[in-house]
PDB file of N, CA and C in Angstrom:
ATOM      1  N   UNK A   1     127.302  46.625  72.159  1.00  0.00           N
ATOM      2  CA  UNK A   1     125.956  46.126  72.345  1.00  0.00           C
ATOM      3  C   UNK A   1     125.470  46.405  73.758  1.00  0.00           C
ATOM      4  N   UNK A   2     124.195  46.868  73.726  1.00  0.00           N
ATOM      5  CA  UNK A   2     123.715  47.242  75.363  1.00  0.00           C
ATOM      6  C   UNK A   2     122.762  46.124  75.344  1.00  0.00           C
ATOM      7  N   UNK A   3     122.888  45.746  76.601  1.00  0.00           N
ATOM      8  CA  UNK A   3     121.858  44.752  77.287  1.00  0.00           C
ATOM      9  C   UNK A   3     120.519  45.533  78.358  1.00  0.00           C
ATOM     10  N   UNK A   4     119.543  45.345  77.684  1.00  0.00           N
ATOM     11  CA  UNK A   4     118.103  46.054  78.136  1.00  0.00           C
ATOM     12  C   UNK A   4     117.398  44.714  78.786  1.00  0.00           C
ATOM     13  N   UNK A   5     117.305  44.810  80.318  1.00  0.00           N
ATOM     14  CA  UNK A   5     116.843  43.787  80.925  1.00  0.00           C
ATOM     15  C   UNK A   5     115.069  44.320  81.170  1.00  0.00           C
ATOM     16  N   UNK A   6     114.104  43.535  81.177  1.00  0.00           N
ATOM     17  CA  UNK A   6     112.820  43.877  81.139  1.00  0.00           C
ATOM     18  C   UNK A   6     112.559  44.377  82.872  1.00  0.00           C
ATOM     19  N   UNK A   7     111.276  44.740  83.167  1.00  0.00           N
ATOM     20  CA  UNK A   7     111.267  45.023  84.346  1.00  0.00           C
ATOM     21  C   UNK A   7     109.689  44.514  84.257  1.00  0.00           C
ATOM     22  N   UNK A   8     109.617  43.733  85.517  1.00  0.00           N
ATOM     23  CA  UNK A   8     108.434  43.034  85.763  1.00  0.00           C
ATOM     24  C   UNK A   8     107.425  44.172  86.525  1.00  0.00           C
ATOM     25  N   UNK A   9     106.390  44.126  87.103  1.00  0.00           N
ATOM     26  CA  UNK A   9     105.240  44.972  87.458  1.00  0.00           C
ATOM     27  C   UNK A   9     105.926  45.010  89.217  1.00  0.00           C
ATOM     28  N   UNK A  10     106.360  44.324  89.526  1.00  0.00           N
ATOM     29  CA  UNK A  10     107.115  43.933  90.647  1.00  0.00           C
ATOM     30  C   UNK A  10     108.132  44.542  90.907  1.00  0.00           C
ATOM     31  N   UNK A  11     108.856  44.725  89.941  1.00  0.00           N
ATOM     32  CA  UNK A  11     110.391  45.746  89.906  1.00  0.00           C
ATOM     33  C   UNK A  11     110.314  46.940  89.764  1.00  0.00           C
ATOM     34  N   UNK A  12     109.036  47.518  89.280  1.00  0.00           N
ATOM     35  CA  UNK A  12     109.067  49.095  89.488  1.00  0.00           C
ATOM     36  C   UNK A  12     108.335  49.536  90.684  1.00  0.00           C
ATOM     37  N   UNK A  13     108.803  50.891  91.112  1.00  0.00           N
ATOM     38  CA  UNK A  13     108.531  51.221  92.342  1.00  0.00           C
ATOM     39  C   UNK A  13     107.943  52.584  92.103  1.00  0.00           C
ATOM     40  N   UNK A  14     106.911  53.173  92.328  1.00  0.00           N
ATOM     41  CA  UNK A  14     106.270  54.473  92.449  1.00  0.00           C
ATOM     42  C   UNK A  14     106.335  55.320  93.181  1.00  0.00           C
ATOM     43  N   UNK A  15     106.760  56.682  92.544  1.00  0.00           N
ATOM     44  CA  UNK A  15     107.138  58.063  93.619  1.00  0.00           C
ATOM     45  C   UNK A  15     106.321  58.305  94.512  1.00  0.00           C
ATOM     46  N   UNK A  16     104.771  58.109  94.418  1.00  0.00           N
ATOM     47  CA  UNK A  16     103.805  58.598  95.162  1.00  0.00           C
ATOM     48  C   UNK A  16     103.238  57.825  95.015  1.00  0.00           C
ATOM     49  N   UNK A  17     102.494  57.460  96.668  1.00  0.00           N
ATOM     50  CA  UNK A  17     101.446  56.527  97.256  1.00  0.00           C
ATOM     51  C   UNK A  17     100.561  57.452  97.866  1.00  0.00           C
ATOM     52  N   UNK A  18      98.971  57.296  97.191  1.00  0.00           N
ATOM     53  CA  UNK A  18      98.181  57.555  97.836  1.00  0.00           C
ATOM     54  C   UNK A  18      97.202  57.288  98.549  1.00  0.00           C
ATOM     55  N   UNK A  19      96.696  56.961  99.754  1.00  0.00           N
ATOM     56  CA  UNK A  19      96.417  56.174 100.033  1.00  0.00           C
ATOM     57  C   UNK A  19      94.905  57.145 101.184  1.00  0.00           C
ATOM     58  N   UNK A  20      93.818  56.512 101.159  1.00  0.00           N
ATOM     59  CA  UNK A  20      92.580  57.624 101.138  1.00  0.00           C
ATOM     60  C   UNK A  20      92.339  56.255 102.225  1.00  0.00           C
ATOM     61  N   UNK A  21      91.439  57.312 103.654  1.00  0.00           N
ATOM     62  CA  UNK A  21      91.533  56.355 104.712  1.00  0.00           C
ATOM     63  C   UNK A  21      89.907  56.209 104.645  1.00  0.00           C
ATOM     64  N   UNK A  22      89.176  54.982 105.500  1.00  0.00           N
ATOM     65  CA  UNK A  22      87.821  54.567 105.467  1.00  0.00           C
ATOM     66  C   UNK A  22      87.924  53.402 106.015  1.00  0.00           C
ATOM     67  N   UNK A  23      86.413  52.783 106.268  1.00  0.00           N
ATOM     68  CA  UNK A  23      86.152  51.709 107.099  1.00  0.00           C
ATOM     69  C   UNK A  23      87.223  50.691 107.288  1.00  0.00           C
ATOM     70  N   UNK A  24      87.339  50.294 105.616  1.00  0.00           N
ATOM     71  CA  UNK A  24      88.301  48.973 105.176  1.00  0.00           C
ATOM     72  C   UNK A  24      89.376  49.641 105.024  1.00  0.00           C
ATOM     73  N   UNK A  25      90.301  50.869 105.423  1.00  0.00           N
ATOM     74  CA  UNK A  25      91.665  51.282 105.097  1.00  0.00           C
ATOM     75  C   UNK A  25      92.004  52.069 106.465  1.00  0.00           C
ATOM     76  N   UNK A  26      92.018  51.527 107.196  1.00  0.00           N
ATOM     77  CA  UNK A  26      92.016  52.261 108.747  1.00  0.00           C
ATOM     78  C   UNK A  26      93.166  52.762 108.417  1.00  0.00           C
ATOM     79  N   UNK A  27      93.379  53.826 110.011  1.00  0.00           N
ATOM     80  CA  UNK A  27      94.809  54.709 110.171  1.00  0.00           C
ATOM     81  C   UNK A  27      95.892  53.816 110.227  1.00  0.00           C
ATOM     82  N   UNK A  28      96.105  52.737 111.637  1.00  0.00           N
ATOM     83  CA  UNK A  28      96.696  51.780 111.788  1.00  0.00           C
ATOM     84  C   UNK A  28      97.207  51.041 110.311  1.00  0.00           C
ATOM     85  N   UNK A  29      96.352  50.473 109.523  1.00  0.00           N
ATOM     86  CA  UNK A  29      96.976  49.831 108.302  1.00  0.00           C
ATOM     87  C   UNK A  29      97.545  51.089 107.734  1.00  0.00           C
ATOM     88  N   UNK A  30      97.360  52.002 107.432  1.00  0.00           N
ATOM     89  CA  UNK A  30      98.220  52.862 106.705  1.00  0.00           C
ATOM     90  C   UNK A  30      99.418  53.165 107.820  1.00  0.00           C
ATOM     91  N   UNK A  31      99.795  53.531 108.716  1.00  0.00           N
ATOM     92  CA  UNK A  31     101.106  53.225 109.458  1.00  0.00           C
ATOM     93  C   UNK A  31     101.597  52.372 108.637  1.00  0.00           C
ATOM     94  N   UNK A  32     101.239  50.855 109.044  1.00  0.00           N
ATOM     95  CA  UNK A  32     101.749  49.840 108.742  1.00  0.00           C
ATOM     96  C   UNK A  32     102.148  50.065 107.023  1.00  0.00           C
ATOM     97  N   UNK A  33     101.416  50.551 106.268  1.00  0.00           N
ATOM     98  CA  UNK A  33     101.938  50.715 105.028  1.00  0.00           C
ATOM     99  C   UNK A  33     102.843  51.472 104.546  1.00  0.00           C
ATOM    100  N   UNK A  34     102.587  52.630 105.485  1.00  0.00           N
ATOM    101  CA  UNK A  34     103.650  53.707 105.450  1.00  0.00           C
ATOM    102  C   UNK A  34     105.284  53.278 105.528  1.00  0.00           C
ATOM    103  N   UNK A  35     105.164  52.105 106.426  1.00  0.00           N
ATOM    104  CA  UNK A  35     106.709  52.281 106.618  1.00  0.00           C
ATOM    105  C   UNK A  35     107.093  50.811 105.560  1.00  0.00           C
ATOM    106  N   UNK A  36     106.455  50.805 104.722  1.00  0.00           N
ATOM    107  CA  UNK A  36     106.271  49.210 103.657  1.00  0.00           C
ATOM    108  C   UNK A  36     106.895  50.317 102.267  1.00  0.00           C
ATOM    109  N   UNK A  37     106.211  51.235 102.457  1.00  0.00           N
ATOM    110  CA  UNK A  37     106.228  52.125 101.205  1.00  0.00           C
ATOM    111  C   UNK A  37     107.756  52.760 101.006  1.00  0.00           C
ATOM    112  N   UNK A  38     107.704  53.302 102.375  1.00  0.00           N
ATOM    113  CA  UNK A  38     109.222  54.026 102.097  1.00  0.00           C
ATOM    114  C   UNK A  38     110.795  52.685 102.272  1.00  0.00           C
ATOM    115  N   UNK A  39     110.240  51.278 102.795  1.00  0.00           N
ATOM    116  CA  UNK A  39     111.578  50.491 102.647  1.00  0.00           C
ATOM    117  C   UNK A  39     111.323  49.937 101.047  1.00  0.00           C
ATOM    118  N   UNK A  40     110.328  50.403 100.408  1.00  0.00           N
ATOM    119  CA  UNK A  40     109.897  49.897  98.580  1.00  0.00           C
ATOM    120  C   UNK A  40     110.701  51.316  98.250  1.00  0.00           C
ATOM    121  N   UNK A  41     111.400  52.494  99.032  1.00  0.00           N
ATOM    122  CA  UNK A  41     111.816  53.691  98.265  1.00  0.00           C
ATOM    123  C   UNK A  41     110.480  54.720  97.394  1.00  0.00           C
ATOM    124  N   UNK A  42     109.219  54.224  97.851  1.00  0.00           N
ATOM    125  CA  UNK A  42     108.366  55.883  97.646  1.00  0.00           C
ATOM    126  C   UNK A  42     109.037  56.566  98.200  1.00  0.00           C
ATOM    127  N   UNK A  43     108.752  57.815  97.392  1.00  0.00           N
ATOM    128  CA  UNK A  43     109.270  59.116  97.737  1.00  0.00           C
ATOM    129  C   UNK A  43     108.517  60.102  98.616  1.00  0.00           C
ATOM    130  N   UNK A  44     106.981  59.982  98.148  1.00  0.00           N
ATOM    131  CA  UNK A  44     106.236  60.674  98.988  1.00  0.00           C
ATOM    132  C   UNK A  44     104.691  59.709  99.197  1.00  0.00           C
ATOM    133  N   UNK A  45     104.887  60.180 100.146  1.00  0.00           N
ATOM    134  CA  UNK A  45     103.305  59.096 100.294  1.00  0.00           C
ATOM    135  C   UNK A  45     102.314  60.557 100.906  1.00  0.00           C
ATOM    136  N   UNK A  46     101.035  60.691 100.388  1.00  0.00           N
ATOM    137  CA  UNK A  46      99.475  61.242 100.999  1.00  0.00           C
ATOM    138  C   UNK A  46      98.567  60.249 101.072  1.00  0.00           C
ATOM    139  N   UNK A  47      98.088  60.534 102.748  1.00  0.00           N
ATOM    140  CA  UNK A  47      97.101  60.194 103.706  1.00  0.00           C
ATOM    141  C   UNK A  47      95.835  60.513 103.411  1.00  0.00           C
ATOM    142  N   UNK A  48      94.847  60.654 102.972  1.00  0.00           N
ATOM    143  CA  UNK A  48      94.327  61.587 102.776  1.00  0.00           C
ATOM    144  C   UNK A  48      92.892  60.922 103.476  1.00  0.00           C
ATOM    145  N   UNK A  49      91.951  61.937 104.835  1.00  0.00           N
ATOM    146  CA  UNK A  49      91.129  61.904 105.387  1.00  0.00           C
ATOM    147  C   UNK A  49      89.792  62.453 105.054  1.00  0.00           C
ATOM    148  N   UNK A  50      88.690  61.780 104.355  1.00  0.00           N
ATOM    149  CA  UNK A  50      87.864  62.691 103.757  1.00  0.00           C
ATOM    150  C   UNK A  50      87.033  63.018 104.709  1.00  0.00           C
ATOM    151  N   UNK A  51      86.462  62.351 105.969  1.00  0.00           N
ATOM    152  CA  UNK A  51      85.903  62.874 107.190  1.00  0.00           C
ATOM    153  C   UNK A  51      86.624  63.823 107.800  1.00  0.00           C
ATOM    154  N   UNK A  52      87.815  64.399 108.248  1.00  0.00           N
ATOM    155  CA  UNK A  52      88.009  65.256 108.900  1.00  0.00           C
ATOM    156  C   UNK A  52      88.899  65.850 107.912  1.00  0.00           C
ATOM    157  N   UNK A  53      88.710  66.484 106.411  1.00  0.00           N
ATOM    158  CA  UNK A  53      89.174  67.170 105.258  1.00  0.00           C
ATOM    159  C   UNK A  53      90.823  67.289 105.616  1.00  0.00           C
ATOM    160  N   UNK A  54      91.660  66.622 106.088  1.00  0.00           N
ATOM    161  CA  UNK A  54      92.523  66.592 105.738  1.00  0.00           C
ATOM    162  C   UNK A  54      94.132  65.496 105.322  1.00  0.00           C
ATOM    163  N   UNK A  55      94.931  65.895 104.937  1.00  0.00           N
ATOM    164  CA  UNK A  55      96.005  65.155 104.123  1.00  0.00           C
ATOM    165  C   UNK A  55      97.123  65.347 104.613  1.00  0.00           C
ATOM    166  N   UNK A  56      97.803  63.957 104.920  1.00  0.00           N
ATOM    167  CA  UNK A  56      99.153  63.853 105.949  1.00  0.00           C
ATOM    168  C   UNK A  56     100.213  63.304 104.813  1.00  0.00           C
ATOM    169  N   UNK A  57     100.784  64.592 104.433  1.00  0.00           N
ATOM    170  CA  UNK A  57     101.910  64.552 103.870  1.00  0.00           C
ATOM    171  C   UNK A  57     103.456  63.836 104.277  1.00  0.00           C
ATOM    172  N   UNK A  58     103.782  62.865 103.826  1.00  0.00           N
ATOM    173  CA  UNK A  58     104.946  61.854 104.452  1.00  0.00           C
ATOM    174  C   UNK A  58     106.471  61.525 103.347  1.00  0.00           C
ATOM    175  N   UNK A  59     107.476  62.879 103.649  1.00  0.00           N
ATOM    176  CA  UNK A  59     108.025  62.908 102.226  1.00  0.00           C
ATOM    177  C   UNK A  59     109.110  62.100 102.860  1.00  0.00           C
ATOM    178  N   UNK A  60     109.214  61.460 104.166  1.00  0.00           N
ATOM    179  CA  UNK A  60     110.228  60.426 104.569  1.00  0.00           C
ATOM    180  C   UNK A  60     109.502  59.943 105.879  1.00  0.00           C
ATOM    181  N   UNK A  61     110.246  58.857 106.424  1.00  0.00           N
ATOM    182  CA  UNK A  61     109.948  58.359 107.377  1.00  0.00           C
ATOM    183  C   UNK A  61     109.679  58.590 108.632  1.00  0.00           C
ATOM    184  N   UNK A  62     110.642  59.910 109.051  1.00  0.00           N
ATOM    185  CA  UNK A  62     110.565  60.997 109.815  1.00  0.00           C
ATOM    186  C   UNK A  62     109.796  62.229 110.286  1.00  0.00           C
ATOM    187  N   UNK A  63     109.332  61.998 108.739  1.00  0.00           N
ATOM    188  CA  UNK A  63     108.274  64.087 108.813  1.00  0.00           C
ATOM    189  C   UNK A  63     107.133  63.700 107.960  1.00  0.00           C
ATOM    190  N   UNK A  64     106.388  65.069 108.752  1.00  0.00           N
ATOM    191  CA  UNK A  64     105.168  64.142 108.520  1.00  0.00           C
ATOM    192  C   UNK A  64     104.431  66.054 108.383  1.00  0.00           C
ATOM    193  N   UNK A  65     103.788  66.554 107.347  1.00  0.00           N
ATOM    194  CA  UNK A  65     102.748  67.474 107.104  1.00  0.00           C
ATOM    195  C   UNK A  65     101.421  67.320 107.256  1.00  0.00           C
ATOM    196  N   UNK A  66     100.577  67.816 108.176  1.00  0.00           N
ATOM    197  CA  UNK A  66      99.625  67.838 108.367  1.00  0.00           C
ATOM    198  C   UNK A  66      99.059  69.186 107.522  1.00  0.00           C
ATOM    199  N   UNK A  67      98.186  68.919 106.260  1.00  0.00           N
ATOM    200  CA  UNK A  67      97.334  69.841 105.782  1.00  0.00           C
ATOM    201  C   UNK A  67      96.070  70.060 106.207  1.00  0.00           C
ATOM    202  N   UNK A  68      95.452  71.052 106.115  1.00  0.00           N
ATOM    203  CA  UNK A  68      93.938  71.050 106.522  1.00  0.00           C
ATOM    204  C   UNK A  68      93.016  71.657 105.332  1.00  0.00           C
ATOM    205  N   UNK A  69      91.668  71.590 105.589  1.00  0.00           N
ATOM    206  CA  UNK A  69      91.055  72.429 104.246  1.00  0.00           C
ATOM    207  C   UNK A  69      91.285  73.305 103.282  1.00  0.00           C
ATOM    208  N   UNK A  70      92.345  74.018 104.360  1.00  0.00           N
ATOM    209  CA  UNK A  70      92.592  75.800 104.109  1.00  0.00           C
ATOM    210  C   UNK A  70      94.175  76.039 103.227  1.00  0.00           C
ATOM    211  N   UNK A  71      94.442  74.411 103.417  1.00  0.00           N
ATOM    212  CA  UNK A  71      96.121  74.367 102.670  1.00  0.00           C
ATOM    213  C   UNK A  71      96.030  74.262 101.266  1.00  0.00           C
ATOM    214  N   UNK A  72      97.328  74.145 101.069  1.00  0.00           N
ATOM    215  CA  UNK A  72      96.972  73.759  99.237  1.00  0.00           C
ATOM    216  C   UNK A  72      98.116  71.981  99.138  1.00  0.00           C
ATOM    217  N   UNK A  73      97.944  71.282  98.486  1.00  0.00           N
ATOM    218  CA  UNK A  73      98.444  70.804  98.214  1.00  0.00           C
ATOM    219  C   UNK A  73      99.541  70.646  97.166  1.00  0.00           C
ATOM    220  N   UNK A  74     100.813  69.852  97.091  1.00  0.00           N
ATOM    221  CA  UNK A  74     101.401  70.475  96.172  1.00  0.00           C
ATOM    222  C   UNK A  74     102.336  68.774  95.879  1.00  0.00           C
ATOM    223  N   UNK A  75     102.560  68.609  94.880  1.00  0.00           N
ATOM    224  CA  UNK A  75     103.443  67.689  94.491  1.00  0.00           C
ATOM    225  C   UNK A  75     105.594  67.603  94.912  1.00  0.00           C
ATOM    226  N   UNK A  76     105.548  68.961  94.929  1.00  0.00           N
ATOM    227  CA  UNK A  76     106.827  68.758  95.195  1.00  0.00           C
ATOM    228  C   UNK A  76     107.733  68.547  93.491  1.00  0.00           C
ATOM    229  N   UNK A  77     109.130  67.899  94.723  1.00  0.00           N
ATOM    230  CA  UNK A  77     109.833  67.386  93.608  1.00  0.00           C
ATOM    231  C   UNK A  77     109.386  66.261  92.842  1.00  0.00           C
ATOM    232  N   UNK A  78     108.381  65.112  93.426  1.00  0.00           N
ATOM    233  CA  UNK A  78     107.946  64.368  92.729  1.00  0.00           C
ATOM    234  C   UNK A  78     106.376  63.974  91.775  1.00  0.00           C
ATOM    235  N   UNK A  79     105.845  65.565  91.815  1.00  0.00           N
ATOM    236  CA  UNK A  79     105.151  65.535  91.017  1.00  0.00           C
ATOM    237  C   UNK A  79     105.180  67.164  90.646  1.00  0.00           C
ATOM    238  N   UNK A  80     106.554  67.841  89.784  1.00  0.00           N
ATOM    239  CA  UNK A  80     106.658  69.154  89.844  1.00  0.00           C
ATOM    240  C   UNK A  80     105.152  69.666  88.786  1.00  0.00           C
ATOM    241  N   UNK A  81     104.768  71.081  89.786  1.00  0.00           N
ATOM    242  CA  UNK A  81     103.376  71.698  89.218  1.00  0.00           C
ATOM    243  C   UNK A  81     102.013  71.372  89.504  1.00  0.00           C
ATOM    244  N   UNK A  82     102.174  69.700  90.068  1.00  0.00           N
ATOM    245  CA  UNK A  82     100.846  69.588  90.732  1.00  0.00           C
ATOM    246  C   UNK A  82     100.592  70.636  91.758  1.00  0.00           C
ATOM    247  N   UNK A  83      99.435  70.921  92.199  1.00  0.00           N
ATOM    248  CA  UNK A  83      98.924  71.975  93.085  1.00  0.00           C
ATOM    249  C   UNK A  83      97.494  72.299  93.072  1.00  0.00           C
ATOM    250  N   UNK A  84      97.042  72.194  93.985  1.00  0.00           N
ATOM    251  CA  UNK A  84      94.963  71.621  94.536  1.00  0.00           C
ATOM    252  C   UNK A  84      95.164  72.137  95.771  1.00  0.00           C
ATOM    253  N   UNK A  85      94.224  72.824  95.691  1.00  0.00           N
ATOM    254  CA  UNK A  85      93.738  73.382  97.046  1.00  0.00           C
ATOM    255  C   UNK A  85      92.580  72.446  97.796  1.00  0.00           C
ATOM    256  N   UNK A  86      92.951  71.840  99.110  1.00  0.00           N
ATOM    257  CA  UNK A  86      92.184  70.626  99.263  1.00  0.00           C
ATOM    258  C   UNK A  86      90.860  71.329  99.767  1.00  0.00           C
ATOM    259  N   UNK A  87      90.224  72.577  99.906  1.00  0.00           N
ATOM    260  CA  UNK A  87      88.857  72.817  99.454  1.00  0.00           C
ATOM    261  C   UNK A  87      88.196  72.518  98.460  1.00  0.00           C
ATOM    262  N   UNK A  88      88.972  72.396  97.164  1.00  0.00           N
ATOM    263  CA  UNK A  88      88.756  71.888  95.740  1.00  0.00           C
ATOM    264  C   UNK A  88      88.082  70.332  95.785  1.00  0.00           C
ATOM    265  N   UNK A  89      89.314  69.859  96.012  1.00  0.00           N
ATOM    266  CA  UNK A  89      89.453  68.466  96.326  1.00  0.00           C
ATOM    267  C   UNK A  89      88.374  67.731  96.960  1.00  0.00           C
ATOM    268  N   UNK A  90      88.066  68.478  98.264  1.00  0.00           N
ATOM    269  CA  UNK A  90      87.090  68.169  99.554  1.00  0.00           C
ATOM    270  C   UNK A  90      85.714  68.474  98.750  1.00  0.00           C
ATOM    271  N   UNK A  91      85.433  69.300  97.855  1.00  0.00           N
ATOM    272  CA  UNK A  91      84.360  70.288  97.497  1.00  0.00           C
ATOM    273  C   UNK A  91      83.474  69.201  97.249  1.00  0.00           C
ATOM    274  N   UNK A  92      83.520  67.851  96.350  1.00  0.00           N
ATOM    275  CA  UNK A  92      82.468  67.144  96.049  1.00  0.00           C
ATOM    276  C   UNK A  92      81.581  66.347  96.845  1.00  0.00           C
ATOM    277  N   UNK A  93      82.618  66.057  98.141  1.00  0.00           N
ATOM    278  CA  UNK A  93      82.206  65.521  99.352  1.00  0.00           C
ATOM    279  C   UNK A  93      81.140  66.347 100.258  1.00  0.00           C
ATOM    280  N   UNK A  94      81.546  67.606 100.299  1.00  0.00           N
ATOM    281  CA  UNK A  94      80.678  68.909 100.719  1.00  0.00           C
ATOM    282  C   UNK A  94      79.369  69.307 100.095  1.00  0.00           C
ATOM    283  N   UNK A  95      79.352  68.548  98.536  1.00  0.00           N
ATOM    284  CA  UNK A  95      77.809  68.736  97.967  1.00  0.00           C
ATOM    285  C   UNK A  95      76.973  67.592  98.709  1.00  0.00           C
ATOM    286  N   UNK A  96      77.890  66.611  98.111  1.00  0.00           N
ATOM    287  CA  UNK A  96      77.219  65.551  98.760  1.00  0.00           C
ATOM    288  C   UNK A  96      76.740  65.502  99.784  1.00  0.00           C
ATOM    289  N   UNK A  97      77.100  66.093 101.212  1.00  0.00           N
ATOM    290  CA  UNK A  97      76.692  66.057 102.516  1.00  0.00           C
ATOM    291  C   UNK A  97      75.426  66.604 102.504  1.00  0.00           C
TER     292      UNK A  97
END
């Protein structure tokens, strides 16, 4: 007989945090979240800056990718095949302006 214990909304933990910066989500709180995220075991966390078009890739606590318009984005091991070119991404913000 196997014993299947439930898992509350609390007990699971997510590969990727994304986290999009603005008035109410300053840089500072994302630091502060950043290092919340990886002692919860995310795997990868994106920054992502829609005023200055780019995305700070954080696949540990240590390293840190700075993308810019001209990069592509990519999931990695924890989201294998994702891949956006953050001109794409940025593009709706750019009509809008």
């Amino acid at each position: 007989r196997v014993r299947v214990e439930s898992l509350d909304a609390d007990d699971t933990v997510a590969d990727l945090a994304v986290e999009v910066l603005s008035e109410s989500n300053t840089y500072g709180e994302m630091q502060l979240k950043l290092a919340d995220y990886f002692a919860a075991s995310v795997r990868l966390v994106w920054i992502v800056d829609p005023e200055l078009r780019t995305v700070e890739v954080h696949a540990d606590p240590g390293q840190m990718t700075l993308l810019r318009q001209d990069d592509t984005l990519d999931g990695g091991a924890v989201l294998p095949g994702f891949v956006v070119p953050l001109k794409d991404l940025f593009a709706e913000l750019d009509r809008q302006g």
